[in-house]
C-alpha atoms as a PDB file:
ATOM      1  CA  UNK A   1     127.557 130.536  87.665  1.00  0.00           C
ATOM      2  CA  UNK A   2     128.309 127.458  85.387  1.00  0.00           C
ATOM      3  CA  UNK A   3     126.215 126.823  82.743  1.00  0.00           C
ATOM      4  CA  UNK A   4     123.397 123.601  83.059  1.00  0.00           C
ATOM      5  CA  UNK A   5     124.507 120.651  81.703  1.00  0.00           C
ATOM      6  CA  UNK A   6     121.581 118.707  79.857  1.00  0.00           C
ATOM      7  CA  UNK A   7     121.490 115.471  80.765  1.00  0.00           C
ATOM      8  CA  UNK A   8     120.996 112.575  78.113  1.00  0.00           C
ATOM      9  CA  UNK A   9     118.435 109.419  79.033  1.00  0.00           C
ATOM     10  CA  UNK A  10     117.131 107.514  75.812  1.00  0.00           C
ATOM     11  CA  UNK A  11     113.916 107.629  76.830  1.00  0.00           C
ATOM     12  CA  UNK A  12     110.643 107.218  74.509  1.00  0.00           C
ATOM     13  CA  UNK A  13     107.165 107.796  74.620  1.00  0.00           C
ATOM     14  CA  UNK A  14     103.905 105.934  73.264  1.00  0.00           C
ATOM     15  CA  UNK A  15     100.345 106.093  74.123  1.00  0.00           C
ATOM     16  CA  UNK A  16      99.055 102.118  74.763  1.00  0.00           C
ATOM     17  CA  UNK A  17      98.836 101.639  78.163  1.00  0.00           C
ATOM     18  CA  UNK A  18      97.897 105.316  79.243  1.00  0.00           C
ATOM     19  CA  UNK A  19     100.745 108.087  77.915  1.00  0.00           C
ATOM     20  CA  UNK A  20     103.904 106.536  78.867  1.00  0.00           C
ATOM     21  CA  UNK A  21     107.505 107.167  78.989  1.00  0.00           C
ATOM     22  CA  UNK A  22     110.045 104.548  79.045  1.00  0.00           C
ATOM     23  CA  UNK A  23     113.807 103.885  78.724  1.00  0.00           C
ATOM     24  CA  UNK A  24     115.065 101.543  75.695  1.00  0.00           C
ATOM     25  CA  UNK A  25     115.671  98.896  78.068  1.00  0.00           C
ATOM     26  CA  UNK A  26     112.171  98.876  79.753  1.00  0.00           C
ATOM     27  CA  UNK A  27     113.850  99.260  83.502  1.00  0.00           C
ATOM     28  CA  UNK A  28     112.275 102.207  83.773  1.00  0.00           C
ATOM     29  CA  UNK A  29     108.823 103.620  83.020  1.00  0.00           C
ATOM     30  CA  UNK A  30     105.598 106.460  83.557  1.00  0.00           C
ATOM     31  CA  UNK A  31     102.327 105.961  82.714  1.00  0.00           C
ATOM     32  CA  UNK A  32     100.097 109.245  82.810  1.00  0.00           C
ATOM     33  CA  UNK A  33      96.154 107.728  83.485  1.00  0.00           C
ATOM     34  CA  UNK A  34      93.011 109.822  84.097  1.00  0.00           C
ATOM     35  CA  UNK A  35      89.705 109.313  84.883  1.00  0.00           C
ATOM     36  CA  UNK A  36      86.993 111.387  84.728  1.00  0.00           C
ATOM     37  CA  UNK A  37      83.022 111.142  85.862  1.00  0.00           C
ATOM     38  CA  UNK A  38      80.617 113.773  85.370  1.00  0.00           C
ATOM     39  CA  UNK A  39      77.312 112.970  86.660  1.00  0.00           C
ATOM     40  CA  UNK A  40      73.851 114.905  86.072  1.00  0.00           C
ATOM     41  CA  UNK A  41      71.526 114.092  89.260  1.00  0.00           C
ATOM     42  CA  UNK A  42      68.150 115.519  89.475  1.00  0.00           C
ATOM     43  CA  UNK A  43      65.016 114.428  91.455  1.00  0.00           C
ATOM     44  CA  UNK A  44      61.222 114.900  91.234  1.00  0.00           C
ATOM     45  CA  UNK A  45      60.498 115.916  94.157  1.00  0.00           C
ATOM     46  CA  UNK A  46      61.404 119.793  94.335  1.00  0.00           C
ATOM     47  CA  UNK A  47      62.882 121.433  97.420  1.00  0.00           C
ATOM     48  CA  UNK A  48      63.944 118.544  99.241  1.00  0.00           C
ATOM     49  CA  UNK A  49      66.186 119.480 102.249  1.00  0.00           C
ATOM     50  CA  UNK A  50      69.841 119.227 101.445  1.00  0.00           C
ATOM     51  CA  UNK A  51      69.305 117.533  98.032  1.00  0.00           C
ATOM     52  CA  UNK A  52      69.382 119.564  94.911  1.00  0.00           C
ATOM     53  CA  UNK A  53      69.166 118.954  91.166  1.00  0.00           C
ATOM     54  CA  UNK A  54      72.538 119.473  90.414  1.00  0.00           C
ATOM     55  CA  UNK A  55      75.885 118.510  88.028  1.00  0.00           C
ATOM     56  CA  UNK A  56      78.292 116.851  89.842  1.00  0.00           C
ATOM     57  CA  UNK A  57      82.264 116.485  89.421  1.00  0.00           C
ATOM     58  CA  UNK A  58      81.737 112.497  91.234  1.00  0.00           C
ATOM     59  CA  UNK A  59      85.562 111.891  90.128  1.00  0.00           C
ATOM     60  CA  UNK A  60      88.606 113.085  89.051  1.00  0.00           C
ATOM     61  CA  UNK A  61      91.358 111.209  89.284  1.00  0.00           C
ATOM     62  CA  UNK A  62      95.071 111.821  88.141  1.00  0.00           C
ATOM     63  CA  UNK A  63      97.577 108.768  88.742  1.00  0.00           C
ATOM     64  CA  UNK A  64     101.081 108.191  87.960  1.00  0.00           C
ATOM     65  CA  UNK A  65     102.430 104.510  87.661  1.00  0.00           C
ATOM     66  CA  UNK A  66     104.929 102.846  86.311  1.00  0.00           C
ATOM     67  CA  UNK A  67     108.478 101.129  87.912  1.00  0.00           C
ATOM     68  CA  UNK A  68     111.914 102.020  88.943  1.00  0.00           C
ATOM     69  CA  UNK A  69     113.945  99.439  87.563  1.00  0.00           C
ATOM     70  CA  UNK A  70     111.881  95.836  86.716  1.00  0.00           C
ATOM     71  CA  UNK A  71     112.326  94.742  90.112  1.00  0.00           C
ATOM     72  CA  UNK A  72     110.261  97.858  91.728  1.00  0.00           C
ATOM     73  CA  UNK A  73     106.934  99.202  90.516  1.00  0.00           C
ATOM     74  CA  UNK A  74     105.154 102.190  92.315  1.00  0.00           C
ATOM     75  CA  UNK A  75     101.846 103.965  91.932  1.00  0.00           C
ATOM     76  CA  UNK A  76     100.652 107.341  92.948  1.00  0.00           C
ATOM     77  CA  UNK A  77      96.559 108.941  92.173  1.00  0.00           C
ATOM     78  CA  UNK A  78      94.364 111.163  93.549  1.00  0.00           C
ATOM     79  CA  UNK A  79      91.185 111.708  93.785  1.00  0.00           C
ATOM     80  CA  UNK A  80      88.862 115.363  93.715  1.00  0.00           C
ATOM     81  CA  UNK A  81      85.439 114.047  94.707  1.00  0.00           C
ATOM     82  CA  UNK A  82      82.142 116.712  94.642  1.00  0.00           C
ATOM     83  CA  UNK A  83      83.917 118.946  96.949  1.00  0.00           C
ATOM     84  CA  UNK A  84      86.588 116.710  98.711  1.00  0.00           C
ATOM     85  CA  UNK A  85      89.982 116.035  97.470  1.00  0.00           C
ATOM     86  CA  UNK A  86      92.350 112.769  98.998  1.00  0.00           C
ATOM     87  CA  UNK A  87      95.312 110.586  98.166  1.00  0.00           C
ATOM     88  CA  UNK A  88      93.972 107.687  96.414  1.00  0.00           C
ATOM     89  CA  UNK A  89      97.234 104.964  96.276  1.00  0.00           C
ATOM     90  CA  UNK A  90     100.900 105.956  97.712  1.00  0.00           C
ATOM     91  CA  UNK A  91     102.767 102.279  97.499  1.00  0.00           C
ATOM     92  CA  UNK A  92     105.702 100.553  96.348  1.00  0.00           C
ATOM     93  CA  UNK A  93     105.827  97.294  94.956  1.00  0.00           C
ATOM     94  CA  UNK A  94     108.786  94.764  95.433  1.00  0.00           C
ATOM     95  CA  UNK A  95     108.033  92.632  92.315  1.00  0.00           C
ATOM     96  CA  UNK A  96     110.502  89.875  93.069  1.00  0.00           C
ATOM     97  CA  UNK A  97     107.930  87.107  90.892  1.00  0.00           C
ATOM     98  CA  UNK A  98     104.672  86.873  89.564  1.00  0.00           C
ATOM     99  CA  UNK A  99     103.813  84.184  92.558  1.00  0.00           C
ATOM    100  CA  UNK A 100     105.064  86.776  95.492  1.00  0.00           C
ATOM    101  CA  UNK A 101     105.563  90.120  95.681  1.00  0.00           C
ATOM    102  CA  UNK A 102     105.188  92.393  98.285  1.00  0.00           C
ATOM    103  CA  UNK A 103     103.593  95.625  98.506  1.00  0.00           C
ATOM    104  CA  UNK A 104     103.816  98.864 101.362  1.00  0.00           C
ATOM    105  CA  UNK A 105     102.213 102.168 101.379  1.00  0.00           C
ATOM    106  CA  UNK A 106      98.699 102.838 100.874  1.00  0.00           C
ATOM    107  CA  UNK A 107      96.461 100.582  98.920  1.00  0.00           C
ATOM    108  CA  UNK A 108      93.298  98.720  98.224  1.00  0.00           C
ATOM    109  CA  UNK A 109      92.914  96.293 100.407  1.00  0.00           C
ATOM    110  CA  UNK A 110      92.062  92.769  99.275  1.00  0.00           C
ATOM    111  CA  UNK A 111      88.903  92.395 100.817  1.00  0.00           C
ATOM    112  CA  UNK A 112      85.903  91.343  97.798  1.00  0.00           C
ATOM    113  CA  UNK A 113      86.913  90.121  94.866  1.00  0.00           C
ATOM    114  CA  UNK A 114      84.719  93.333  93.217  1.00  0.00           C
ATOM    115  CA  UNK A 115      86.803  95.717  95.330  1.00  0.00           C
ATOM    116  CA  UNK A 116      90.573  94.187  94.788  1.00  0.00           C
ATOM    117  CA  UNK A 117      90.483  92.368  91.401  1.00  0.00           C
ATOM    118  CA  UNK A 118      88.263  94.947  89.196  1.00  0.00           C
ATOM    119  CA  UNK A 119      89.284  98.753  88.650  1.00  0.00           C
ATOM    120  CA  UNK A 120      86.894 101.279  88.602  1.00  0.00           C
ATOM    121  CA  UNK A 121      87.243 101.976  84.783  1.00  0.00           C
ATOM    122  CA  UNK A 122      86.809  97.886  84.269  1.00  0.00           C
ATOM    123  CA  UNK A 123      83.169  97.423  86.127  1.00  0.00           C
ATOM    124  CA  UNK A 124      80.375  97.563  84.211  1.00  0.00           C
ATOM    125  CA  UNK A 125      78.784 100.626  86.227  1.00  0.00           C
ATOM    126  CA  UNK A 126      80.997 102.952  88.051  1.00  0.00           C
ATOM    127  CA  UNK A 127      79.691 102.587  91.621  1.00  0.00           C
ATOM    128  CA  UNK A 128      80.356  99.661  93.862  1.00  0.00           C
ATOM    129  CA  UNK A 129      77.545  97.733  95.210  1.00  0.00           C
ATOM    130  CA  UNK A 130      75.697  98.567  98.326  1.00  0.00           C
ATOM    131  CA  UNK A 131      77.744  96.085 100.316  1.00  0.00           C
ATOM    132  CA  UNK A 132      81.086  97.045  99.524  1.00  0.00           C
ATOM    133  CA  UNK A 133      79.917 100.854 100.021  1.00  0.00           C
ATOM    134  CA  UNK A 134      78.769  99.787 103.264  1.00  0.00           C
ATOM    135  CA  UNK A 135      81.102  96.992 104.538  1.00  0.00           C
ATOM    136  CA  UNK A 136      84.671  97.288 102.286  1.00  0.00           C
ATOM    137  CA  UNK A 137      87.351  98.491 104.332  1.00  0.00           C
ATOM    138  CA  UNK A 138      88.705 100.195 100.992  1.00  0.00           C
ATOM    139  CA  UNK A 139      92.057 101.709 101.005  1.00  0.00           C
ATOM    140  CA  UNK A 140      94.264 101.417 104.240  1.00  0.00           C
ATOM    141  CA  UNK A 141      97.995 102.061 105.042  1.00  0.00           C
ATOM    142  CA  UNK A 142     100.193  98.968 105.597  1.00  0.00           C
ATOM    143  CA  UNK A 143     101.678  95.710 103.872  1.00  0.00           C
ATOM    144  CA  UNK A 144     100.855  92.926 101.966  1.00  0.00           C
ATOM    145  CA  UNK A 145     102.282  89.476  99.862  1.00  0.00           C
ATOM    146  CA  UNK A 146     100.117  88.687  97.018  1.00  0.00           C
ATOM    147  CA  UNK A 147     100.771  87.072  93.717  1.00  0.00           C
ATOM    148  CA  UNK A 148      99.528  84.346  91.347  1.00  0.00           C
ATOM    149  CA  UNK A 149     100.715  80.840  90.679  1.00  0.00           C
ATOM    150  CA  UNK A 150      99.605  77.414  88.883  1.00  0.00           C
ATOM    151  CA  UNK A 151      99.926  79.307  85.688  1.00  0.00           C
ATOM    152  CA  UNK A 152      97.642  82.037  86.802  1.00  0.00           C
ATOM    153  CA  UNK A 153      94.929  80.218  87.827  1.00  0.00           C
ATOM    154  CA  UNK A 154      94.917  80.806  91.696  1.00  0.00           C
ATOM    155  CA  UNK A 155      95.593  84.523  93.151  1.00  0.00           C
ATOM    156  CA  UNK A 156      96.233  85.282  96.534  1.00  0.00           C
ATOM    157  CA  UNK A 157      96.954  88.221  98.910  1.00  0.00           C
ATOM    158  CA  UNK A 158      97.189  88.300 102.816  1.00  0.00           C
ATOM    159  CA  UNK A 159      98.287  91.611 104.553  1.00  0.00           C
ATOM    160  CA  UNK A 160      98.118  93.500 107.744  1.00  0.00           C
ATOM    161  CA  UNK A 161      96.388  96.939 108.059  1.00  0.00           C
ATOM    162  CA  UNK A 162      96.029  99.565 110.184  1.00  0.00           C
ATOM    163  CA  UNK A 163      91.946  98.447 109.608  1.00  0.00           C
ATOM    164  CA  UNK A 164      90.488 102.134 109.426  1.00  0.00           C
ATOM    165  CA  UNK A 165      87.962 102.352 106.779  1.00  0.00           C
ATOM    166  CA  UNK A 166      89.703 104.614 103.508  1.00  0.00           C
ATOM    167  CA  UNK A 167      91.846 106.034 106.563  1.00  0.00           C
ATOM    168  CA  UNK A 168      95.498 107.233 106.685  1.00  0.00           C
ATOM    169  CA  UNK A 169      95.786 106.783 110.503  1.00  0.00           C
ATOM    170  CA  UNK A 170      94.611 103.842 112.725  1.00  0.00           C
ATOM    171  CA  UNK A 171      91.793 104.304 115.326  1.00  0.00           C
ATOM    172  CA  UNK A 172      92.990 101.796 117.758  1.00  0.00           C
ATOM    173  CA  UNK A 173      95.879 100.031 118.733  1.00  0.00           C
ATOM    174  CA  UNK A 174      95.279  96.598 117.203  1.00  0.00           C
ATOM    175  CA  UNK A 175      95.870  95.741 113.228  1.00  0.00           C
ATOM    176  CA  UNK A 176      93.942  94.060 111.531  1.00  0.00           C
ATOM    177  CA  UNK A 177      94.909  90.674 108.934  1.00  0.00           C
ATOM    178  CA  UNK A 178      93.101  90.748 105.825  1.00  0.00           C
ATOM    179  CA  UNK A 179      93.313  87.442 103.434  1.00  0.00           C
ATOM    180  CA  UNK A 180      92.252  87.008  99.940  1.00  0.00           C
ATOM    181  CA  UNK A 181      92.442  83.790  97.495  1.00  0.00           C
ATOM    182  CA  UNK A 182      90.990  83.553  93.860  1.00  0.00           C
ATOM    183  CA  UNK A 183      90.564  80.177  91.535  1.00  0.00           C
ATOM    184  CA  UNK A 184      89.860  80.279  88.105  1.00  0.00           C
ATOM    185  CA  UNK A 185      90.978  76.328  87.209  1.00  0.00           C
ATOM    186  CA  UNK A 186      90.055  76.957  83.464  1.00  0.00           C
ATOM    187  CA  UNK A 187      91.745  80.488  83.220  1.00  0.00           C
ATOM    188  CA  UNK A 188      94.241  78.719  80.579  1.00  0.00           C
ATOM    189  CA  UNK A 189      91.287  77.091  78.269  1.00  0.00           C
ATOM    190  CA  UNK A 190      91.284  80.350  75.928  1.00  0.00           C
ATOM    191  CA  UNK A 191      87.602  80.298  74.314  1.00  0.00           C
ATOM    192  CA  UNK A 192      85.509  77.670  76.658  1.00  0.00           C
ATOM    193  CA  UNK A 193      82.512  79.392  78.124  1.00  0.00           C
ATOM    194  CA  UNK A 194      83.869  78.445  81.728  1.00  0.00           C
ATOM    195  CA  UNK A 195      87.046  80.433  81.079  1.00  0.00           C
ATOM    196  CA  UNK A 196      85.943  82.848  83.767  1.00  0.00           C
ATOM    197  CA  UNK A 197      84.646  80.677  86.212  1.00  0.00           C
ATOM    198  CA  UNK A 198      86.076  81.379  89.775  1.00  0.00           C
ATOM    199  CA  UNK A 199      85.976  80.629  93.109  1.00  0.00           C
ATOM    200  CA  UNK A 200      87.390  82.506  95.892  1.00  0.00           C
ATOM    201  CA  UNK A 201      86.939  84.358  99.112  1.00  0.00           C
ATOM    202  CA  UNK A 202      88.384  87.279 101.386  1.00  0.00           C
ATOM    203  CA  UNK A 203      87.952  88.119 104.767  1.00  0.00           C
ATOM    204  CA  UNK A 204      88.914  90.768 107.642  1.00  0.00           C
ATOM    205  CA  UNK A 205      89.706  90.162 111.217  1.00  0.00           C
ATOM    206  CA  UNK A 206      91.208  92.643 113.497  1.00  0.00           C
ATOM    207  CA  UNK A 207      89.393  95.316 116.683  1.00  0.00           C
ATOM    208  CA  UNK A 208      86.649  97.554 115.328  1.00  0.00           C
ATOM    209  CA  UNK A 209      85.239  98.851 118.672  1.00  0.00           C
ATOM    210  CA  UNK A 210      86.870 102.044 118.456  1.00  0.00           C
ATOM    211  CA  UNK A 211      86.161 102.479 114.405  1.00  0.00           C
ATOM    212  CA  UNK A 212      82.749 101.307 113.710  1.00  0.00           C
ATOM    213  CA  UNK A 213      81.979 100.550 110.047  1.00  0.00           C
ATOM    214  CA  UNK A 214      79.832 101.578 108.781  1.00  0.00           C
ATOM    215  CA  UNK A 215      78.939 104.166 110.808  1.00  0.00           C
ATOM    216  CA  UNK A 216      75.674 104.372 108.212  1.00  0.00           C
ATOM    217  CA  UNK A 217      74.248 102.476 105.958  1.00  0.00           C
ATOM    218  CA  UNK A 218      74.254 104.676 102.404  1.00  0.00           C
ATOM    219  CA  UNK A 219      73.265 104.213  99.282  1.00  0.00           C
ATOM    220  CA  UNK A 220      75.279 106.015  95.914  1.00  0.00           C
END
């Protein structure tokens, strides 16, 4: 029957990147993000079997990032999709340097640059193209060392995955090793038109007999 004791943090608030809480001495942090797509999707031909002219709820995500102490950073979303509702990202980041840190849990893997590099609220349309949709392993559970060097002009990331397409469980016994590298060599030359030039690659090997991907080819 005592009475609560209110505890005292000095923590702050600010809306810049997403609405954020944060401790004077920026170990600790929250950022609040949302995203939201409503889409309107109607056809002309009428009474087409299982296709309707409809409004559709296509995403709505809520995530929580930010980092526990300025050695850890973590990140938690979900996702309610038309009528399905998942766990986007669960993971932990060891951020130990900006040339390697190490991340667990579940993530996007780094397979195509489109897929690992840009967000969905940074692409120019908000679907993927028709090869990621069809071929992009997406987000699996396991581990990975990534990080930039040379000043930020070369990325990498190399991790191993349970290799079940957006799955939380594996389908197989095997993992599967999934690489990644990224050059921009004129990232530094602030204004020159090939400031953005890059050239990289990814790629995926691991047992697929027992998970099939795709298991169709599908359009958005």
């Amino acid at each position: 029957n005592m009475p609560g004791k209110r505890l005292k943090f000095p923590v702050q608030t600010r809306l810049e990147n997403g609405f954020e809480f944060y401790t004077d001495d920026e170990e600790f942090n929250l950022q609040i993000h949302n995203l939201t797509q409503v889409d309107g999707r109607f056809y002309n031909e009428p009474d087409q079997a299982e296709i309707n002219d409809t409004f559709a709820l296509a995403r709505e995500r809520l995530i929580l990032a930010g980092k526990a102490t300025k050695l850890i950073d973590f990140n938690f979303s979900t996702q309610a999709s038309f009528d399905a509702f998942t766990i986007l990202d669960a993971w932990v980041n060891f951020h130990f340097d900006d040339r390697f840190q190490v991340r667990v849990g579940r993530l996007r893997t780094p397979f195509t640059y489109e897929f690992y590099s840009v967000g969905a609220s940074q692409g120019i349309k908000p679907e993927r193209s028709l090869f990621f949709n069809n071929f992009g392993l997406g987000r699996d559970v396991g581990a990975m060392a990534w990080g930039t060097v040379f000043e930020k002009r070369f990325d990498y990331a190399v991790g191993v995955f349970n290799g079940t397409r957006n799955g939380f469980v594996d389908g197989n016994d095997g993992k599967d090793v999934i690489a990644y590298w990224n050059i921009k060599p004129l990232a530094p030359a602030e204004g020159s038109p090939f400031q953005n030039f890059q050239v990289g690659a990814s790629m995926m090997y691991g047992d697929q007999d027992n998970t099939p991907v795709p298991r169709l080819f599908r359009t958005v």
